[in-house]
Protein backbone atom coordinates (compact mmCIF):
# COMPACT_ATOMS: atom_id res chain seq x y z
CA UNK A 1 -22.24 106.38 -215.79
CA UNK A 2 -20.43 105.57 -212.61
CA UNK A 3 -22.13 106.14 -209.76
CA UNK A 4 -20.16 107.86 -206.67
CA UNK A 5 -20.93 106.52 -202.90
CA UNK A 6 -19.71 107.68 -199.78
CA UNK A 7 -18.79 104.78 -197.44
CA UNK A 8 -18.63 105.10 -193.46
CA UNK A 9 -15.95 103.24 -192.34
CA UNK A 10 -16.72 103.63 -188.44
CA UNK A 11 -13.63 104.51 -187.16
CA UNK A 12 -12.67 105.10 -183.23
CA UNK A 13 -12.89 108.45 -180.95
CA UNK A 14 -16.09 109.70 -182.84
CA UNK A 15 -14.15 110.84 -186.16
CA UNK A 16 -15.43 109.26 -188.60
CA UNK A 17 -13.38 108.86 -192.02
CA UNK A 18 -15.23 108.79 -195.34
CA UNK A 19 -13.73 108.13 -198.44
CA UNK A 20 -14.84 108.16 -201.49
CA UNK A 21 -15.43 104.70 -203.83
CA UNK A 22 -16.26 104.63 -207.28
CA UNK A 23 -18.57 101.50 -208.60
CA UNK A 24 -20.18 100.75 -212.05
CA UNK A 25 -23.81 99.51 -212.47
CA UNK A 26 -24.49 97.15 -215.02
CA UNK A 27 -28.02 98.05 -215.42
CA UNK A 28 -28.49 99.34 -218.52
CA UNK A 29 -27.53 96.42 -221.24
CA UNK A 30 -26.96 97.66 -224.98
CA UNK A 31 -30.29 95.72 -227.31
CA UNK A 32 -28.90 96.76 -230.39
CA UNK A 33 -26.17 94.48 -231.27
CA UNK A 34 -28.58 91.93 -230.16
CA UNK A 35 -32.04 93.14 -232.65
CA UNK A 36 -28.96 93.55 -235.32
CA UNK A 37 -28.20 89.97 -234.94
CA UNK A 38 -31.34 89.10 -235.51
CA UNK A 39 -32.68 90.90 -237.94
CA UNK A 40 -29.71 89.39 -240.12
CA UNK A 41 -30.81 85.57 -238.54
CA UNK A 42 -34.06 86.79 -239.88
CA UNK A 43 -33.08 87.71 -243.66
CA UNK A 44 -30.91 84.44 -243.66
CA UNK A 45 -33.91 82.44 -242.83
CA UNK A 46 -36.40 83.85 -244.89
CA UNK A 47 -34.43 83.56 -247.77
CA UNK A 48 -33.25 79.95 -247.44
CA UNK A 49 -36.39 78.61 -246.42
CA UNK A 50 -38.16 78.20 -249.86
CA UNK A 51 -35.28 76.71 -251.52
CA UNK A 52 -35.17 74.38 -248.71
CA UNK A 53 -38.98 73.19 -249.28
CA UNK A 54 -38.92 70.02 -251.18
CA UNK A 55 -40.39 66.66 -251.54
CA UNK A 56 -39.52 63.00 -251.00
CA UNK A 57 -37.99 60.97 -254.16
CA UNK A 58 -40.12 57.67 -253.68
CA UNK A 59 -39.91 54.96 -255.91
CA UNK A 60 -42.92 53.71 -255.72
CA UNK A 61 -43.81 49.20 -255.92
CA UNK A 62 -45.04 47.42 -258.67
CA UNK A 63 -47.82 44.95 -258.46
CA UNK A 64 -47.81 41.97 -260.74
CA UNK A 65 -51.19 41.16 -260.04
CA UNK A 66 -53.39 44.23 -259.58
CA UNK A 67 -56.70 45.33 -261.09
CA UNK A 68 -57.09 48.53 -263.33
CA UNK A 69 -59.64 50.46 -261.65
CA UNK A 70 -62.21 50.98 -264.57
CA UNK A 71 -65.61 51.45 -262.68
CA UNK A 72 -67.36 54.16 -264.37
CA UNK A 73 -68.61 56.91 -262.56
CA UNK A 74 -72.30 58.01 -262.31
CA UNK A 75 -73.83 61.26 -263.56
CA UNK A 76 -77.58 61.93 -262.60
CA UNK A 77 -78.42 65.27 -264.55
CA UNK A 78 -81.49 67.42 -263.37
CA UNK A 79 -82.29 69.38 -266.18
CA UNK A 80 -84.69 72.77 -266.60
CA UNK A 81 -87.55 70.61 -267.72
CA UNK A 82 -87.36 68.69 -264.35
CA UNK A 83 -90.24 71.03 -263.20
CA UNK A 84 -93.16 70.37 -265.58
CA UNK A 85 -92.37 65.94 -266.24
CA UNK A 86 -90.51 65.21 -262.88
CA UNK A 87 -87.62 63.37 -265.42
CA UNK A 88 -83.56 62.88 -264.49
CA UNK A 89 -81.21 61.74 -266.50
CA UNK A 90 -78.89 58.97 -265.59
CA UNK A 91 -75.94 58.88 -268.26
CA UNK A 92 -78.02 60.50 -270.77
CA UNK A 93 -81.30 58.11 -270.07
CA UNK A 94 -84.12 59.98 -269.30
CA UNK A 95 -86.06 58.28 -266.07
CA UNK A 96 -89.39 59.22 -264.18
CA UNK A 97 -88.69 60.59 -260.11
CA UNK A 98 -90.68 58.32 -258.93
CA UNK A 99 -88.60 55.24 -260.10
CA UNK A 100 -85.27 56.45 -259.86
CA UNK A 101 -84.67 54.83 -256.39
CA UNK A 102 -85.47 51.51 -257.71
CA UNK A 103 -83.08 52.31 -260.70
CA UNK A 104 -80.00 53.33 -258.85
CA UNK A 105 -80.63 50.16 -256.93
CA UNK A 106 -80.35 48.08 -259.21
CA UNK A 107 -77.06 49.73 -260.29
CA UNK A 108 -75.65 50.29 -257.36
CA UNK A 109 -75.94 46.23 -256.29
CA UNK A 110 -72.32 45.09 -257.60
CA UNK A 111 -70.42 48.54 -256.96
CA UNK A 112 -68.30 48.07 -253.94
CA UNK A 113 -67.99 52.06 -254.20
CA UNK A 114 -71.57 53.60 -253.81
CA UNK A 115 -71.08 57.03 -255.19
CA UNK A 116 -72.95 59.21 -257.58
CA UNK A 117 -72.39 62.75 -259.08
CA UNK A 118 -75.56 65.35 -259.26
CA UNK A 119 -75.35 67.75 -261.88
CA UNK A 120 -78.37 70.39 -261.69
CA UNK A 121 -79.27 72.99 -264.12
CA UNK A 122 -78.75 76.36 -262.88
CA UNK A 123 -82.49 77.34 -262.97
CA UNK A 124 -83.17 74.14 -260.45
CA UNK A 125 -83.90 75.14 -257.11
CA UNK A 126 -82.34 73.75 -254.11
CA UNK A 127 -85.44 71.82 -252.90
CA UNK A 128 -85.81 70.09 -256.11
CA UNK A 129 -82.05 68.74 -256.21
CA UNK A 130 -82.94 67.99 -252.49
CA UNK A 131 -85.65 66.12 -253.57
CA UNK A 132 -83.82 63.79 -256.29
CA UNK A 133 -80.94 63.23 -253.66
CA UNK A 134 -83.29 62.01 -251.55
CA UNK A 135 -84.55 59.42 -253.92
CA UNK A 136 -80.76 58.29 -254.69
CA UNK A 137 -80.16 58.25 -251.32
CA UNK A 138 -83.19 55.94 -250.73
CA UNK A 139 -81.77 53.92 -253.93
CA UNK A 140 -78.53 52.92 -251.50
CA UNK A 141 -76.58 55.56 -252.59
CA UNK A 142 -73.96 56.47 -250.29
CA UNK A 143 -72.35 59.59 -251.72
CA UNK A 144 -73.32 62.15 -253.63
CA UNK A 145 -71.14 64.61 -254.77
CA UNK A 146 -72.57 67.55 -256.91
CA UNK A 147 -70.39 68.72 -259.71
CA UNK A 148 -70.46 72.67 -260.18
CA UNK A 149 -68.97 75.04 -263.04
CA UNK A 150 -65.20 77.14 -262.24
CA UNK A 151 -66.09 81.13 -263.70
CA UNK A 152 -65.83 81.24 -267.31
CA UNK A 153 -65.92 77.55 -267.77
CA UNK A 154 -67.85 76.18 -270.63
C-alpha cells in the first residue's frame, strides 16, 4: 500500500511549503509463485529420479590363463551331543575337542584362504561354540564365519 510522506522543503521568510509525495515500499515480496515453482521442481524430480537410476554396461576381460577357483569350503558342525562326548564334526567326520586344533592344522597348511564356517545346533550354548572357535582359532584359522537359519528355512 503506498505510503504518504510529508516533505519540508525549507523555503525562505519562515513559510514553509509542504507538499505531499507519494512512494511505494517494496517490502513485502509475494512467496507464492516462488513455493509454486517449487513444489512443481519437486514433483518433476521425484518422479524422474527412479527411472534415471541405472547401472554401468561393462564388458567385462577374458583371461586365457586363469584358475577356476574350486577350494572347498569348511563346515565344522557342533551338534546337541557336543555336551556329554566333547565331539565336532568336520565335513561329516566326527573328531574329539581336544584334537581338533591339530586337525584344522593340518588342513589349513596349503589353503592360501584360512576360513572356516561354524554351524551350531540350536540347543548349544554360546560358551561352548566359544570354546570350539577357540580351538580352530588355535588350529591357524583365520576366519570363522558362523552360518545361521533365515525364518521358516528348512
Amino acid at each position: 500500500m503506498p505510503k504518504v510522506q510529508a516533505i519540508d522543503t525549507g523555503g525562505s521568510g519562515g513559510r514553509s511549503r509542504r507538499s505531499r509525495r507519494v512512494a511505494s515500499t517494496l517490502a513485502e515480496i509475494n512467496v507464492v509463485p516462488l513455493v509454486d515453482v517449487m513444489l512443481v521442481l519437486l514433483i518433476i524430480f521425484m518422479v524422474t529420479a527412479p527411472m534415471m537410476q541405472r547401472g554401468f554396461d561393462v564388458n567385462l576381460p577374458t583371461a586365457r590363463r586363469s584358475q577356476a577357483i574350486n577350494e572347498e569350503r569348511v563346515y565344522v558342525t557342533v551338534p546337541l551331543s557336543f555336551r556329554s562326548d566333547r565331539t565336532v564334526q568336520i565335513d561329516n567326520h566326527p573328531i574329539r575337542l581336544d584334537v581338533l586344533n591339530e586337525r584344522v592344522r593340518q588342513m589349513m597348511q596349503d589353503k592360501p584362504d584360512r576360513q572356516v564356517f561354524l554351524r551350531g545346533d540350536g540347543g548349544i550354548t554360546m560358551q561352548e561354540l566359544l570354546d570350539v572357535m577357540d580351538k580352530l582359532k588355535e588350529g591357524g584359522v583365520e576366519k570363522v564365519g558362523i552360518i545361521a537359519k533365515l525364518p521358516g528355512e528348512r
